[in-house]
PDB file of N, CA and C in Angstrom:
ATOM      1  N   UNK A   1     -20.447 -16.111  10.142  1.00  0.00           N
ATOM      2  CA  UNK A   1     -19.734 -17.298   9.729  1.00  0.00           C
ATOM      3  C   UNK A   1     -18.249 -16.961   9.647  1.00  0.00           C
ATOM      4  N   UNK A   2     -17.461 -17.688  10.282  1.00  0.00           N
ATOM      5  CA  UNK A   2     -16.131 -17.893   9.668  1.00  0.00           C
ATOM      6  C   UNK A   2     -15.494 -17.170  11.298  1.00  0.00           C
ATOM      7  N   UNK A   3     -16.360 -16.363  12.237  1.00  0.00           N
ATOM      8  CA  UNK A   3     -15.816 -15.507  13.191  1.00  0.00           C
ATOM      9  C   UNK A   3     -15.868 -16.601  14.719  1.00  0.00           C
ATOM     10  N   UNK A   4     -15.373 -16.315  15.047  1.00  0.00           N
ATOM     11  CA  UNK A   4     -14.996 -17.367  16.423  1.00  0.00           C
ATOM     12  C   UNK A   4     -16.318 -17.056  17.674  1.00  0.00           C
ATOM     13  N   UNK A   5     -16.876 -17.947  17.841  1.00  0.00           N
ATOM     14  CA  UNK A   5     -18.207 -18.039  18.747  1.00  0.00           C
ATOM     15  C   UNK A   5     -17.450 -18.062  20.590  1.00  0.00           C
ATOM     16  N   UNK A   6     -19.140 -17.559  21.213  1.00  0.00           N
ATOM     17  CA  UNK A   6     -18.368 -18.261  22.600  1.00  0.00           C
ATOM     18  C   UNK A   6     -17.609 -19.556  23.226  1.00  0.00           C
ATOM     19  N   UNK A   7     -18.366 -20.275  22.629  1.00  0.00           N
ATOM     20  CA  UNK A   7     -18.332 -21.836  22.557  1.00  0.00           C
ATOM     21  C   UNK A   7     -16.877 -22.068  22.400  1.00  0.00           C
ATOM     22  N   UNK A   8     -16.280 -21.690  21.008  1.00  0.00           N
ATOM     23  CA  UNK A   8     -15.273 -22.054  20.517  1.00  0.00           C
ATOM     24  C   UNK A   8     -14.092 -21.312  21.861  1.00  0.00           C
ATOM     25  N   UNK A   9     -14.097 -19.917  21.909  1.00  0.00           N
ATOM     26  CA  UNK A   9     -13.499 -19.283  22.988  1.00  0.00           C
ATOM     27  C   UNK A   9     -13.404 -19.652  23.960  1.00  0.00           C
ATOM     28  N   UNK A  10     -14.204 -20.222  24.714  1.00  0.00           N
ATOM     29  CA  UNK A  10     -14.120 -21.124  25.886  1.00  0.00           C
ATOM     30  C   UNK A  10     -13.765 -22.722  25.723  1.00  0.00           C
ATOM     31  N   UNK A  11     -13.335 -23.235  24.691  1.00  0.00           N
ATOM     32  CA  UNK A  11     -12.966 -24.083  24.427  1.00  0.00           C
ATOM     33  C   UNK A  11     -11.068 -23.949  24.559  1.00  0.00           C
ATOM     34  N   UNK A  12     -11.109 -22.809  23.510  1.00  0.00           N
ATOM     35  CA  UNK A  12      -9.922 -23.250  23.429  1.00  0.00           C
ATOM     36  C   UNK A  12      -8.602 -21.993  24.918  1.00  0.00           C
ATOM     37  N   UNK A  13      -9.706 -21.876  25.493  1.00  0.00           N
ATOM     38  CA  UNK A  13      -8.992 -20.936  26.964  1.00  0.00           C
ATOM     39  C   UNK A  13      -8.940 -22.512  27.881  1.00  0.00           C
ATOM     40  N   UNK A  14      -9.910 -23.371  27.696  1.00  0.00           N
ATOM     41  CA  UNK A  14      -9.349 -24.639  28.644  1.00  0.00           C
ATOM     42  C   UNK A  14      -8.515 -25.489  28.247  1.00  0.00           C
ATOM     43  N   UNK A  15      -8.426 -25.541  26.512  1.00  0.00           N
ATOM     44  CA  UNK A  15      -7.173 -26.535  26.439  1.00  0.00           C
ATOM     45  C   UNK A  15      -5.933 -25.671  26.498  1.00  0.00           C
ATOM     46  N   UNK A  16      -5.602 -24.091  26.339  1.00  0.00           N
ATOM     47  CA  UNK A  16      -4.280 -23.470  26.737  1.00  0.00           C
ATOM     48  C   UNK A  16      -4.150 -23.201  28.237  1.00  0.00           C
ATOM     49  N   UNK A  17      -5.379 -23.806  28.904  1.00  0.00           N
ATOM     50  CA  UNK A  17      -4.720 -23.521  30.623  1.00  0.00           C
ATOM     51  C   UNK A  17      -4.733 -25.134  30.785  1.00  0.00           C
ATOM     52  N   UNK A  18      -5.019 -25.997  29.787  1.00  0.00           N
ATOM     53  CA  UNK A  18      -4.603 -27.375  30.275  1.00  0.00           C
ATOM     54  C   UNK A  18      -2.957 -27.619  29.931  1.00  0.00           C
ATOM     55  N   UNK A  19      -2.384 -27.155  28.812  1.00  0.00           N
ATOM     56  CA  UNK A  19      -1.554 -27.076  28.160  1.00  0.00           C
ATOM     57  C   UNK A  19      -0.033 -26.325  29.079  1.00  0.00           C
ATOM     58  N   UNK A  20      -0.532 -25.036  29.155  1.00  0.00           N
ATOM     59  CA  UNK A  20       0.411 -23.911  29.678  1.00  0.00           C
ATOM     60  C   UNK A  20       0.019 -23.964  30.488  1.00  0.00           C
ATOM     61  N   UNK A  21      -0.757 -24.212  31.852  1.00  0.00           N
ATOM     62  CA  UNK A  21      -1.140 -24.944  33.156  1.00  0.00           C
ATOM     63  C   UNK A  21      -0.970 -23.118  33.992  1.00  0.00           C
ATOM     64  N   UNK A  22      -1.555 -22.943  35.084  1.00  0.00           N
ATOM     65  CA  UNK A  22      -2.508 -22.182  35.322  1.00  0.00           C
ATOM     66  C   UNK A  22      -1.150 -21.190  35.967  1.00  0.00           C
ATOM     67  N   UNK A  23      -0.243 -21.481  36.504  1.00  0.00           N
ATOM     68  CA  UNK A  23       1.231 -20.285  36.522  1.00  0.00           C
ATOM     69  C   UNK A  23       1.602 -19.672  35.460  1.00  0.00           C
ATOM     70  N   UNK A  24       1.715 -20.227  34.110  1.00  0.00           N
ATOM     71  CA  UNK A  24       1.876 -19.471  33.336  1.00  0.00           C
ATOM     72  C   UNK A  24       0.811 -19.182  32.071  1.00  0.00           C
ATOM     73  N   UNK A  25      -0.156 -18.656  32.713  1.00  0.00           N
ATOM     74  CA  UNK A  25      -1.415 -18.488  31.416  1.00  0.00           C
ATOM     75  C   UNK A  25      -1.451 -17.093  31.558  1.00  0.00           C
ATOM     76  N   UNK A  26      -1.568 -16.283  32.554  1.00  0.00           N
ATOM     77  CA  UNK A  26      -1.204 -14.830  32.498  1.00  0.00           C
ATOM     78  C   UNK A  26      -0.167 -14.394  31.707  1.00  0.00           C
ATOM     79  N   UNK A  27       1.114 -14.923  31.549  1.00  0.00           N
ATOM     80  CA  UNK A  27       2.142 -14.469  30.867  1.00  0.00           C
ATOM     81  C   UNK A  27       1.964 -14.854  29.350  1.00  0.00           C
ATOM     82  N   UNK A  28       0.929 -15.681  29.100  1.00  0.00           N
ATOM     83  CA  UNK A  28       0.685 -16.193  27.855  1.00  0.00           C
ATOM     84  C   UNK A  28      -0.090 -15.237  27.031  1.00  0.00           C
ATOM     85  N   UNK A  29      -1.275 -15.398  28.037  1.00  0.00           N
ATOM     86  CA  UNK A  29      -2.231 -13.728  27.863  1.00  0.00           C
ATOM     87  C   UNK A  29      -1.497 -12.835  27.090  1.00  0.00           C
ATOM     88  N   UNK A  30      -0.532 -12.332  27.815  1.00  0.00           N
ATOM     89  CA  UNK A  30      -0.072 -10.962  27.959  1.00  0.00           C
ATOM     90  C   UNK A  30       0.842 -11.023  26.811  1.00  0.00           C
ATOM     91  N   UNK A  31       1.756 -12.311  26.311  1.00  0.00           N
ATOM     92  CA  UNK A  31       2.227 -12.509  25.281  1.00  0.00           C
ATOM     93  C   UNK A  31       1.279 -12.298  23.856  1.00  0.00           C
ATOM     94  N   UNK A  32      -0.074 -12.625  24.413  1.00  0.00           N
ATOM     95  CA  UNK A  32      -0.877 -13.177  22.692  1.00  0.00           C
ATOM     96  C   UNK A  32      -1.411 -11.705  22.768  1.00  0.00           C
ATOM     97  N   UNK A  33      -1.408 -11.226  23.505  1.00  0.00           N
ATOM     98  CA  UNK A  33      -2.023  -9.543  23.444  1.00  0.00           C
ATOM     99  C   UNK A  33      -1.491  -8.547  22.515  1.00  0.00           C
ATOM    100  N   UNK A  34      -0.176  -8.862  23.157  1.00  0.00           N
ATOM    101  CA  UNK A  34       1.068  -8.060  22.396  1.00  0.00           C
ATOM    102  C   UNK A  34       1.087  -8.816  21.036  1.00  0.00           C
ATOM    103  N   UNK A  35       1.330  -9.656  20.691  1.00  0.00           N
ATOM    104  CA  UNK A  35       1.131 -10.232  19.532  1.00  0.00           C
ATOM    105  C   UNK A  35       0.080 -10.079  18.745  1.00  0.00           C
ATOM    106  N   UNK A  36      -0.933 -10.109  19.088  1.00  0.00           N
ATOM    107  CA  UNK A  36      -2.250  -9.597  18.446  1.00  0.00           C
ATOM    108  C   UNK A  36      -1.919  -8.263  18.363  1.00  0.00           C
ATOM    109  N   UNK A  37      -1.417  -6.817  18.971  1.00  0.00           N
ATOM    110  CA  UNK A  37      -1.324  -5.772  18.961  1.00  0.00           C
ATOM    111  C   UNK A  37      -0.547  -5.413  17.833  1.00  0.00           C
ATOM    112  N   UNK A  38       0.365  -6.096  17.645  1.00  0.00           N
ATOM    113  CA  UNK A  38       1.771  -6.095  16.832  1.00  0.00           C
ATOM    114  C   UNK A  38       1.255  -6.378  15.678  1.00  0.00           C
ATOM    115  N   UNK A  39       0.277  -7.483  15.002  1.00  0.00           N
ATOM    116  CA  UNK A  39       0.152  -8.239  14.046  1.00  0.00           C
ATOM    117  C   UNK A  39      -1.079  -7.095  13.437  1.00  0.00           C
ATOM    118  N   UNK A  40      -2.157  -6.407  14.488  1.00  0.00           N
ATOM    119  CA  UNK A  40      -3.587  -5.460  13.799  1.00  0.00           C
ATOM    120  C   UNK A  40      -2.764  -4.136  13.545  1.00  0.00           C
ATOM    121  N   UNK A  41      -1.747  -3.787  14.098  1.00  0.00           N
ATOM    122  CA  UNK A  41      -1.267  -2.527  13.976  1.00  0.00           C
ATOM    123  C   UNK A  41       0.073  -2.627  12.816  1.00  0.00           C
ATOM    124  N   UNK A  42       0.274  -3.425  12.010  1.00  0.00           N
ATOM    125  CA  UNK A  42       1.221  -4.199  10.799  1.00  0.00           C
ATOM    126  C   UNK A  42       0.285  -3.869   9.968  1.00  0.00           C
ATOM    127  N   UNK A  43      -0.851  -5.012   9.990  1.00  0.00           N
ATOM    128  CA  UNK A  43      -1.860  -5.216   9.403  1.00  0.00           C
ATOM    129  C   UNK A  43      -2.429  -3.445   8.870  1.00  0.00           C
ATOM    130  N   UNK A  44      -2.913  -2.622   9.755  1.00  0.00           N
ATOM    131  CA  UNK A  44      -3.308  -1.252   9.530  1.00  0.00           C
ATOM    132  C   UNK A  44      -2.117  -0.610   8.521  1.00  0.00           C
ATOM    133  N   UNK A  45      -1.280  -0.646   9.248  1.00  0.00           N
ATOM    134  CA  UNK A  45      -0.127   0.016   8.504  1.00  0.00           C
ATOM    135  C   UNK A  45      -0.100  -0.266   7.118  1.00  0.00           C
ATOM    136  N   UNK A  46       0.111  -1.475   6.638  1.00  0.00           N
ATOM    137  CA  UNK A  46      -0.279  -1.787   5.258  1.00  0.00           C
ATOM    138  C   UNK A  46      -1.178  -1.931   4.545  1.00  0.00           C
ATOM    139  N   UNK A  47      -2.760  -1.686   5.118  1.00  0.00           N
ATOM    140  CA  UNK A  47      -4.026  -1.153   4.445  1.00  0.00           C
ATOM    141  C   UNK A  47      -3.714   0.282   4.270  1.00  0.00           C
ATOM    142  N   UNK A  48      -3.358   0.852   5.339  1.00  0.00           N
ATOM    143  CA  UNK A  48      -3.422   2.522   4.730  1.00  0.00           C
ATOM    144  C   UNK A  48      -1.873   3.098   4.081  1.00  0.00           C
ATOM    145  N   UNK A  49      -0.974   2.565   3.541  1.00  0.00           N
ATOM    146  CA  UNK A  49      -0.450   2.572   2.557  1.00  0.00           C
ATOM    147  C   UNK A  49      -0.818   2.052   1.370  1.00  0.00           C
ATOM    148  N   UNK A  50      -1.271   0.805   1.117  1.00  0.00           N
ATOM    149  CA  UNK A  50      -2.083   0.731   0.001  1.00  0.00           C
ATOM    150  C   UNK A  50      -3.021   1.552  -0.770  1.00  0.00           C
ATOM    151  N   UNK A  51      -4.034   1.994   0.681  1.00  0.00           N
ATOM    152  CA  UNK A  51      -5.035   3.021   0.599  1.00  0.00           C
ATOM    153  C   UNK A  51      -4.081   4.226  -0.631  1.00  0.00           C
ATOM    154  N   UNK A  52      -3.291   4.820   0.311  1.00  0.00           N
ATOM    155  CA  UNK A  52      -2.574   5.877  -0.222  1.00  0.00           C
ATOM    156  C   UNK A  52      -2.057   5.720  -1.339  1.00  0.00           C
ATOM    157  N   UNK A  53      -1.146   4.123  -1.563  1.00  0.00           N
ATOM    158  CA  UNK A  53      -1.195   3.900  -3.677  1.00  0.00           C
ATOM    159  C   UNK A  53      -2.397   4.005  -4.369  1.00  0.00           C
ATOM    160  N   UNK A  54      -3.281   3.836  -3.771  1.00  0.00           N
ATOM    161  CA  UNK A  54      -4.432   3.478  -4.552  1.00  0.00           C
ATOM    162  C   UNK A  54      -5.214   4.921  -4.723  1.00  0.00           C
ATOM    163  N   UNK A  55      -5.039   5.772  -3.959  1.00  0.00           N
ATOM    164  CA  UNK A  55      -5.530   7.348  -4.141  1.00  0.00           C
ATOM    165  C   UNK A  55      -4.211   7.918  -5.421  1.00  0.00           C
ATOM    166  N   UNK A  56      -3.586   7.845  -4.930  1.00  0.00           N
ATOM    167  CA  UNK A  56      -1.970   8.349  -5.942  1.00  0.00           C
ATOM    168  C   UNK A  56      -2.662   7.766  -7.417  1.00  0.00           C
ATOM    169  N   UNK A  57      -2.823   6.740  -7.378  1.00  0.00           N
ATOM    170  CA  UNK A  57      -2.863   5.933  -8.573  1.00  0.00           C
ATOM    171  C   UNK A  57      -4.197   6.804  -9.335  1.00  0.00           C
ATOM    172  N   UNK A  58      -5.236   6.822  -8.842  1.00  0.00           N
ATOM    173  CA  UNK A  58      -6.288   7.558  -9.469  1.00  0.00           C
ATOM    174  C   UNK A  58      -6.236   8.590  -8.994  1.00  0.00           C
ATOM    175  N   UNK A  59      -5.579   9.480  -8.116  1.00  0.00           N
ATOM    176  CA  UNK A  59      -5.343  11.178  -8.848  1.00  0.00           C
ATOM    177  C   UNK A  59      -4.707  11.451 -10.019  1.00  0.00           C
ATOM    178  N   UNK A  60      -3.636  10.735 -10.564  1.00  0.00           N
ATOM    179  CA  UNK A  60      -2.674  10.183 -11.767  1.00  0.00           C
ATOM    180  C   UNK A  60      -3.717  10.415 -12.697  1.00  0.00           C
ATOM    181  N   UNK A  61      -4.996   9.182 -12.857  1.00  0.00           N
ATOM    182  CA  UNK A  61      -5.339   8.879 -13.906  1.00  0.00           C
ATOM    183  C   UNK A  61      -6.207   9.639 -14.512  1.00  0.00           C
ATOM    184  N   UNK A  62      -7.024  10.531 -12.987  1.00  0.00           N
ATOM    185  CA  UNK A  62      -7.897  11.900 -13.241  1.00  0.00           C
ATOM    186  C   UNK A  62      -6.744  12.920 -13.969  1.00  0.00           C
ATOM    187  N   UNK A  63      -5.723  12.957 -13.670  1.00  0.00           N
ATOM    188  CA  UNK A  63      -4.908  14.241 -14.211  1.00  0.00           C
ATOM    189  C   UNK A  63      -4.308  13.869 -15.088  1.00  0.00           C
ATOM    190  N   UNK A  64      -4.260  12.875 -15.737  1.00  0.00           N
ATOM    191  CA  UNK A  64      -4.076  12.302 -16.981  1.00  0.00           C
ATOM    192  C   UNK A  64      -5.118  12.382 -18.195  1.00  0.00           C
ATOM    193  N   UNK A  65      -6.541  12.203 -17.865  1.00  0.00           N
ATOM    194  CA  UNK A  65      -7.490  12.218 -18.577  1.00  0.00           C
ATOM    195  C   UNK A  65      -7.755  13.675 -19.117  1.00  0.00           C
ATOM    196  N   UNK A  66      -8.001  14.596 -17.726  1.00  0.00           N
ATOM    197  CA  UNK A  66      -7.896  15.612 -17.777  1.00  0.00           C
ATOM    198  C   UNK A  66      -7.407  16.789 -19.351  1.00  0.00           C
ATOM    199  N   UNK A  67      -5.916  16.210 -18.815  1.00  0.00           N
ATOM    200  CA  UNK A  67      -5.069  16.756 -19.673  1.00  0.00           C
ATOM    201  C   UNK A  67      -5.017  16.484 -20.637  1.00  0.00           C
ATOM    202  N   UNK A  68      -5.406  14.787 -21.117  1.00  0.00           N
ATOM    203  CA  UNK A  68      -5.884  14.575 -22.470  1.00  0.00           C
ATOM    204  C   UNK A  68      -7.236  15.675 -23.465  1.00  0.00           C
ATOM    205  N   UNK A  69      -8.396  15.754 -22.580  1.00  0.00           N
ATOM    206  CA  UNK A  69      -9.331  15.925 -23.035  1.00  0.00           C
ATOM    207  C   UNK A  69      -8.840  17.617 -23.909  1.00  0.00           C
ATOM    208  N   UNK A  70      -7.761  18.255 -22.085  1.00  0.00           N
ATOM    209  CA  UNK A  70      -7.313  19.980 -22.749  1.00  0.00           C
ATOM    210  C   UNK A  70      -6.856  20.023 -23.911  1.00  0.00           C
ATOM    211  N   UNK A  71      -6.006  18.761 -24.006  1.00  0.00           N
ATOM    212  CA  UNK A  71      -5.350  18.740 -25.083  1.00  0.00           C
ATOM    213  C   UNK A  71      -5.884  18.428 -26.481  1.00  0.00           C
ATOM    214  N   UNK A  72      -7.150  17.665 -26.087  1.00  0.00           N
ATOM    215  CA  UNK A  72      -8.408  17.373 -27.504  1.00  0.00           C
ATOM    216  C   UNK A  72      -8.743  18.773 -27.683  1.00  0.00           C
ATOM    217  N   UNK A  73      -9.163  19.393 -26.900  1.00  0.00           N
ATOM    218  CA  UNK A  73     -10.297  20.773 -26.897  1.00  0.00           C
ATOM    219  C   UNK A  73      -8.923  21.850 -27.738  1.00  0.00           C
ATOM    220  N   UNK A  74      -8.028  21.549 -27.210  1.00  0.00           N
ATOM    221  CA  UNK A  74      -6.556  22.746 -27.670  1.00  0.00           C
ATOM    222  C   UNK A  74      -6.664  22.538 -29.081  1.00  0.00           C
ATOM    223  N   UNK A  75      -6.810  21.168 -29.220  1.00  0.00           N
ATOM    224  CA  UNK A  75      -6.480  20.831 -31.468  1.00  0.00           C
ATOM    225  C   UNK A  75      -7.169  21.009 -31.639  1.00  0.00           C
ATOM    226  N   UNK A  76      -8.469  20.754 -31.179  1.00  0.00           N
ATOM    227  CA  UNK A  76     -10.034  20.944 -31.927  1.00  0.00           C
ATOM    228  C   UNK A  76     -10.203  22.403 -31.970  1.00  0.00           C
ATOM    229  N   UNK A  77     -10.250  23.744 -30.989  1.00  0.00           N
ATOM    230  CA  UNK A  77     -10.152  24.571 -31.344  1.00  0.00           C
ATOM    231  C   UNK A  77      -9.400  25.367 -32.605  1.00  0.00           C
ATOM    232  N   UNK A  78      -7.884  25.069 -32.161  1.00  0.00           N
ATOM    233  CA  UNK A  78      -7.248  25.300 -33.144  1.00  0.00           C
ATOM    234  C   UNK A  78      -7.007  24.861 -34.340  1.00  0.00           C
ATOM    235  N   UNK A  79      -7.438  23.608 -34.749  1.00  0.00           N
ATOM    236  CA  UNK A  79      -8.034  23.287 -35.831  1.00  0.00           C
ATOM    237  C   UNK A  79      -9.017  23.554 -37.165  1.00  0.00           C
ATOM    238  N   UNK A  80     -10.161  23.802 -36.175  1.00  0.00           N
ATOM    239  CA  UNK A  80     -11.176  23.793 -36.626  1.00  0.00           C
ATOM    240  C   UNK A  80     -11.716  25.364 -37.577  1.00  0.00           C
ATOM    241  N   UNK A  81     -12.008  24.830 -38.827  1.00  0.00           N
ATOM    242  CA  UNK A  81     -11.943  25.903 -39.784  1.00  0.00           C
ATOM    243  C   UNK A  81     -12.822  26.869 -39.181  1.00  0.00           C
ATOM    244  N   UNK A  82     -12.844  28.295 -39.311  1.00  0.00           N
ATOM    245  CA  UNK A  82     -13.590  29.905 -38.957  1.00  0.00           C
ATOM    246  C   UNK A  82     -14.426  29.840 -40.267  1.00  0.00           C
ATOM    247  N   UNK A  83     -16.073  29.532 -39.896  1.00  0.00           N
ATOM    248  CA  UNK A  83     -16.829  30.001 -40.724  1.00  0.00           C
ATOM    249  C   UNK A  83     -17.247  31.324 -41.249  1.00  0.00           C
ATOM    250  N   UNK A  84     -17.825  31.303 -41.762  1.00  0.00           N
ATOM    251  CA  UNK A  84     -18.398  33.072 -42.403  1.00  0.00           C
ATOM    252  C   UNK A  84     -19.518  33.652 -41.618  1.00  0.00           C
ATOM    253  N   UNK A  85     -19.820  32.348 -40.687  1.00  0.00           N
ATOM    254  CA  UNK A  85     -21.170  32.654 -39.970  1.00  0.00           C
ATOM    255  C   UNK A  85     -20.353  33.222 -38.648  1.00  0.00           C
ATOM    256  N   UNK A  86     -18.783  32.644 -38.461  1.00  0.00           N
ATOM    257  CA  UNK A  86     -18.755  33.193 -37.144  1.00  0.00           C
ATOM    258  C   UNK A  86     -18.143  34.537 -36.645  1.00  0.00           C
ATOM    259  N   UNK A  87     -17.839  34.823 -37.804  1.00  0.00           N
ATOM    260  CA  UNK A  87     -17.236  36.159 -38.140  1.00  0.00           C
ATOM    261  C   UNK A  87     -18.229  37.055 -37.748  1.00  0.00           C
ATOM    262  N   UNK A  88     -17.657  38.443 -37.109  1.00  0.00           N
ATOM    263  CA  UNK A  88     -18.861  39.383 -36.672  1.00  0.00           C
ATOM    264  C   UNK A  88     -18.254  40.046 -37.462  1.00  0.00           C
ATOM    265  N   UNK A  89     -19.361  41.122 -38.449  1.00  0.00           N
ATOM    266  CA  UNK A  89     -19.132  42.074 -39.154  1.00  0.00           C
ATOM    267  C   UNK A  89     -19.214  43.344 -38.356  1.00  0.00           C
ATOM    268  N   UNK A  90     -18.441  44.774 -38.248  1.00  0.00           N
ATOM    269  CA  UNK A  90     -18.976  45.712 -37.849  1.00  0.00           C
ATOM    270  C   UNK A  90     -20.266  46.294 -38.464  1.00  0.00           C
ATOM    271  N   UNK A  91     -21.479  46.615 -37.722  1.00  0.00           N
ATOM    272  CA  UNK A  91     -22.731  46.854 -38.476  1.00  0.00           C
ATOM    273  C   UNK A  91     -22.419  48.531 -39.032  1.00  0.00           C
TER     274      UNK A  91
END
C-alpha cells in the first residue's frame, strides 16, 4: 500500500509523453533520473548523519551512567563502615 503499481506507472509514462510529446521524453527521463539520484543520495546523507547523532547520543549516555554507578561504588566503598568481622586477624 501506498507504493506505486504497474498500472499507475504506465499511466502516468502516457500522460508525460502526451504532455512533453515524444522528442523530448528522453531528456525528461534523464532529467527525473538525475533528480531522483540527487534527492535518494540527500536523502541517505541525512539518515546516516542522524544515524551518527543518534550513536554519539547513546555512547554519551552509556558513559554517563557508567561513571555514575563508579562513582556510587567509589562512596559506597569509601563510606561504608569496616566491621570486626572484616578484619583479618593474624592467627
Amino acid at each position: 500500500m501506498g507504493g506505486i503499481g504497474f498500472s499507475e506507472l504506465l499511466l502516468l509514462a502516457l500522460v508525460t509523453l502526451l504532455v512533453v510529446g515524444p522528442r523530448r521524453l528522453p531528456e525528461m527521463a534523464r532529467l527525473a533520473g538525475q533528480w531522483s539520484r540527487r534527492a535518494r543520495s540527500a536523502w541517505e546523507s541525512l539518515r546516516s548523519e542522524f544515524q551518527v547523532e543518534l550513536d554519539r547520543d547513546h555512547n554519551q549516555r552509556v558513559l554517563d551512567a557508567e561513571r555514575r554507578a563508579a562513582e556510587a561504588e567509589g562512596q559506597t566503598d569509601a563510606d561504608a563502615p569496616v566491621s570486626s568481622h572484616d578484619r583479618t586477624t593474624p592467627d
